[in-house]
C-alpha atoms as a PDB file:
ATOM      1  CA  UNK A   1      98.946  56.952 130.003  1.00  0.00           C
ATOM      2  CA  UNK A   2      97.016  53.998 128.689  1.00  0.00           C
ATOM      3  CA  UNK A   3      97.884  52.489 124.986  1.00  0.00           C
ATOM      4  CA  UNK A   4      96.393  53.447 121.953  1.00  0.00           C
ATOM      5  CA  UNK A   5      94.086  51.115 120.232  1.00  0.00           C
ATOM      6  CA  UNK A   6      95.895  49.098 117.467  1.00  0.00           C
ATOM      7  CA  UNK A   7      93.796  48.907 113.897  1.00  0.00           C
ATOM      8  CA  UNK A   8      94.398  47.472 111.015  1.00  0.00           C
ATOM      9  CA  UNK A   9      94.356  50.092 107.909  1.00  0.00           C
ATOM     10  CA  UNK A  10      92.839  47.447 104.668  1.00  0.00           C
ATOM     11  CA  UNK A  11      92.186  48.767 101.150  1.00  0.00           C
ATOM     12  CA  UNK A  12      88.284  48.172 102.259  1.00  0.00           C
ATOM     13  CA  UNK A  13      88.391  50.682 104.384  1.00  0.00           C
ATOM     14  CA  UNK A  14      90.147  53.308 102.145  1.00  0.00           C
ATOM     15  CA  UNK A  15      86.988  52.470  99.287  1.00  0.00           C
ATOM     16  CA  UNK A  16      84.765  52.875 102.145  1.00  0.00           C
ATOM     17  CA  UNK A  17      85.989  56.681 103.005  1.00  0.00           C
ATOM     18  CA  UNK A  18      86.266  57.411  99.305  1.00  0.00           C
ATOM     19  CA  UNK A  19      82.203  56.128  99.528  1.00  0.00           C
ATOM     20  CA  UNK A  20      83.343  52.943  97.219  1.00  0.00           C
ATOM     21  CA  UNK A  21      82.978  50.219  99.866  1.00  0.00           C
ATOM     22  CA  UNK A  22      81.235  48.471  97.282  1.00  0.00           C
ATOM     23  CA  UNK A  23      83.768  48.685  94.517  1.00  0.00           C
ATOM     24  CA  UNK A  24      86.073  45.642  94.734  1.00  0.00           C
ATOM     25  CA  UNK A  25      87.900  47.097  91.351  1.00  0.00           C
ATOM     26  CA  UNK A  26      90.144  49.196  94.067  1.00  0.00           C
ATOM     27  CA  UNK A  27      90.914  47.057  96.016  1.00  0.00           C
ATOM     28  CA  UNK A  28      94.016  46.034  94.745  1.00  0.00           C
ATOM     29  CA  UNK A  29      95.019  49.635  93.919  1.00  0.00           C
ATOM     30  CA  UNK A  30      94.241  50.891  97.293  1.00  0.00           C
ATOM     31  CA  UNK A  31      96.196  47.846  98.897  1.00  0.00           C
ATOM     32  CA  UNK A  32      99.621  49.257  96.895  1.00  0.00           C
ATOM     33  CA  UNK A  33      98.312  53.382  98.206  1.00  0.00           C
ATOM     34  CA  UNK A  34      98.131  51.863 102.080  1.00  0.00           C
ATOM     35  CA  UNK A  35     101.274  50.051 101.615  1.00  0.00           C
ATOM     36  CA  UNK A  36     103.325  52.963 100.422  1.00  0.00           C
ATOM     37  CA  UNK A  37     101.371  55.629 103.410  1.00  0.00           C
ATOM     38  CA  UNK A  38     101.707  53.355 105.415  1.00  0.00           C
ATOM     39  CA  UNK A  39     105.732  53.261 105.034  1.00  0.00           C
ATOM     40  CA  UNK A  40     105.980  56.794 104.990  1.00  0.00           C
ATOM     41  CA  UNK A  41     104.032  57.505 108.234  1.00  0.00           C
ATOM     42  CA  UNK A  42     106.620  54.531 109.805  1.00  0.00           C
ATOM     43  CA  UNK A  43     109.042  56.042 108.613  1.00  0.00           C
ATOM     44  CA  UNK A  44     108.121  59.328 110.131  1.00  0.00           C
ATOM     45  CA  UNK A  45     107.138  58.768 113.374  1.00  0.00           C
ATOM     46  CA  UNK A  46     110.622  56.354 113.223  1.00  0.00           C
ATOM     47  CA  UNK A  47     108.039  53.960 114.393  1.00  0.00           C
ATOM     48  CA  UNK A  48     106.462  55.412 117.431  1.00  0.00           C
ATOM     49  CA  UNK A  49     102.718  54.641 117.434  1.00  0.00           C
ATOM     50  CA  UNK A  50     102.869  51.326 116.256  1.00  0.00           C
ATOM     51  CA  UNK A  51     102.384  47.990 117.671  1.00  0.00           C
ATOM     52  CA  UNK A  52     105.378  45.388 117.424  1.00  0.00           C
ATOM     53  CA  UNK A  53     104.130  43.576 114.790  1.00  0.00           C
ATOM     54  CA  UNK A  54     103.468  47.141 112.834  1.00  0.00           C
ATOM     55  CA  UNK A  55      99.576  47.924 113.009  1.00  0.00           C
ATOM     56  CA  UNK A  56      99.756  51.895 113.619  1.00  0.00           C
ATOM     57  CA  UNK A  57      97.145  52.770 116.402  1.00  0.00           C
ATOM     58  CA  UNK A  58      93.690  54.031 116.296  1.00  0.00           C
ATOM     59  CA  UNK A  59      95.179  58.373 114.710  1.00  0.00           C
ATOM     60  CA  UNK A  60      97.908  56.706 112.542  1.00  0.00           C
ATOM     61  CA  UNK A  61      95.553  54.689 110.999  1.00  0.00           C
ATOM     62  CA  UNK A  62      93.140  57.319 110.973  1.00  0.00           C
ATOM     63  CA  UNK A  63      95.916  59.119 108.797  1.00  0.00           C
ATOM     64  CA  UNK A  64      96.844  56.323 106.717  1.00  0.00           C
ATOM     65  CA  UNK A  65      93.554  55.561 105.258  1.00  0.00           C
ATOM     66  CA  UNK A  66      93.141  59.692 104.575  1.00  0.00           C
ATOM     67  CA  UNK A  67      96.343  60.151 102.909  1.00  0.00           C
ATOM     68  CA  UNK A  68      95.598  56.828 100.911  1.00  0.00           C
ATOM     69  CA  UNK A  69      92.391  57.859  99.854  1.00  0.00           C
ATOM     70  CA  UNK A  70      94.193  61.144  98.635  1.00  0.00           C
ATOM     71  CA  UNK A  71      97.080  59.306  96.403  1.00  0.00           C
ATOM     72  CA  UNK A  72      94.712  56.848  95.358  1.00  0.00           C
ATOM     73  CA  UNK A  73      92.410  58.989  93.696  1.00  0.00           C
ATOM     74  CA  UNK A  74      95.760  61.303  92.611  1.00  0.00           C
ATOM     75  CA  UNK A  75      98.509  58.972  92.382  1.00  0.00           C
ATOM     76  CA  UNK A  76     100.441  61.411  90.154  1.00  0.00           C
ATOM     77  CA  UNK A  77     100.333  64.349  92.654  1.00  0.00           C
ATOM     78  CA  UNK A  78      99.028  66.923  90.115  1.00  0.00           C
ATOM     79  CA  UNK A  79      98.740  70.301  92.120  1.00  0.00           C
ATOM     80  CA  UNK A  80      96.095  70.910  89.211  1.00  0.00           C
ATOM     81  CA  UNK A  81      95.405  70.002  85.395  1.00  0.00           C
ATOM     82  CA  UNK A  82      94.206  71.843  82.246  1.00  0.00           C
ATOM     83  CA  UNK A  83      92.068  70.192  79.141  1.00  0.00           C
ATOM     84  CA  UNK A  84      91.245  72.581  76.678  1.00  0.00           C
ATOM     85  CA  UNK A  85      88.595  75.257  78.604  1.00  0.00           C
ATOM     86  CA  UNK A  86      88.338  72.825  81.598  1.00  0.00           C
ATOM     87  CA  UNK A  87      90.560  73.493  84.353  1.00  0.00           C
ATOM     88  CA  UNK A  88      90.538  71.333  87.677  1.00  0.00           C
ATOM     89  CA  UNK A  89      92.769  72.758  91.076  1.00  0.00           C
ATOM     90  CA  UNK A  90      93.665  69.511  93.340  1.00  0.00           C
ATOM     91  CA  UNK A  91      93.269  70.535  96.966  1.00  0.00           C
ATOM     92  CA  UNK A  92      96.402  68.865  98.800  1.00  0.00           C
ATOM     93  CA  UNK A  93      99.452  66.587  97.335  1.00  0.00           C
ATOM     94  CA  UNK A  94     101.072  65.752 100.624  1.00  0.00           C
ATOM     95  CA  UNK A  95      99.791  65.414 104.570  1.00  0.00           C
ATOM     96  CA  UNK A  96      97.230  68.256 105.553  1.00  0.00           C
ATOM     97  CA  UNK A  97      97.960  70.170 108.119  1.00  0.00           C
ATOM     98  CA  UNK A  98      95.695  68.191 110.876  1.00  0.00           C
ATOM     99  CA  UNK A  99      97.164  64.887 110.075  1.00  0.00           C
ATOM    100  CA  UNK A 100     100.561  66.580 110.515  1.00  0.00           C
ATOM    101  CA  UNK A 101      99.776  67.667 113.784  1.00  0.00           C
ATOM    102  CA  UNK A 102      99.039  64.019 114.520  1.00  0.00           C
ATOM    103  CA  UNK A 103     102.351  62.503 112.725  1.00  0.00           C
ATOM    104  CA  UNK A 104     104.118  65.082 115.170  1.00  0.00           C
ATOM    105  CA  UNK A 105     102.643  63.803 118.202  1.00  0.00           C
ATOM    106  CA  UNK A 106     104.186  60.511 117.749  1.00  0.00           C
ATOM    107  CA  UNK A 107     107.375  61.601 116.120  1.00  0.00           C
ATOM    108  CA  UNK A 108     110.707  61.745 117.890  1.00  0.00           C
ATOM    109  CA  UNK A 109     112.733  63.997 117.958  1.00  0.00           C
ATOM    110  CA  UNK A 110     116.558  64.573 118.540  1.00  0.00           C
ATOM    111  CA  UNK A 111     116.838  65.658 122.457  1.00  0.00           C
END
């Protein structure tokens, strides 16, 4: 089995899959949304899938900058909110079921 490619998840990249690459205003948000992801896939996969100085590989990071995109543009985790006549339904508040599936392939498990 050959080693997955290490990348480096940056706040750029999160405002450039949110289709703000050219909005430096997030940048300093989105660096505190890949931070926190960031831990919690770590923590997750207990480390597996990441390179020894902690760059996650090429589908970690590919879930990193999704999920960070996610909190960063609904950082309180509303499942949905209500103004007057206007109501809004937010779609997910966690991992979606895809990027689960890859979390899981580099999570260990008890024997």
């Amino acid at each position: 089995m050959t080693e997955p490619a290490y990348q480096h998840v940056t706040p750029a990249r999160v405002a450039a899959y949110l289709g703000r690459g050219g909005d430096t205003s997030i940048l300093d948000l989105a660096a505190e949304h890949v931070a926190v992801i960031t831990s919690h896939v770590h923590a997750y996969t207990r480390g597996n899938g990441f390179s020894s100085d902690g760059v996650p590989c090429q589908d970690l990071a590919a879930v990193i900058v999704a999920a960070a995109a996610r909190s960063l543009t609904n950082p309180q985790a509303l499942k949905g909110e209500t103004l007057g006549a206007e109501q809004v339904t937010y779609a997910n508040t966690g991992f979606t079921l895809p990027e689960q599936a890859v979390l899981n392939l580099y999570r260990k498990r008890a024997a």
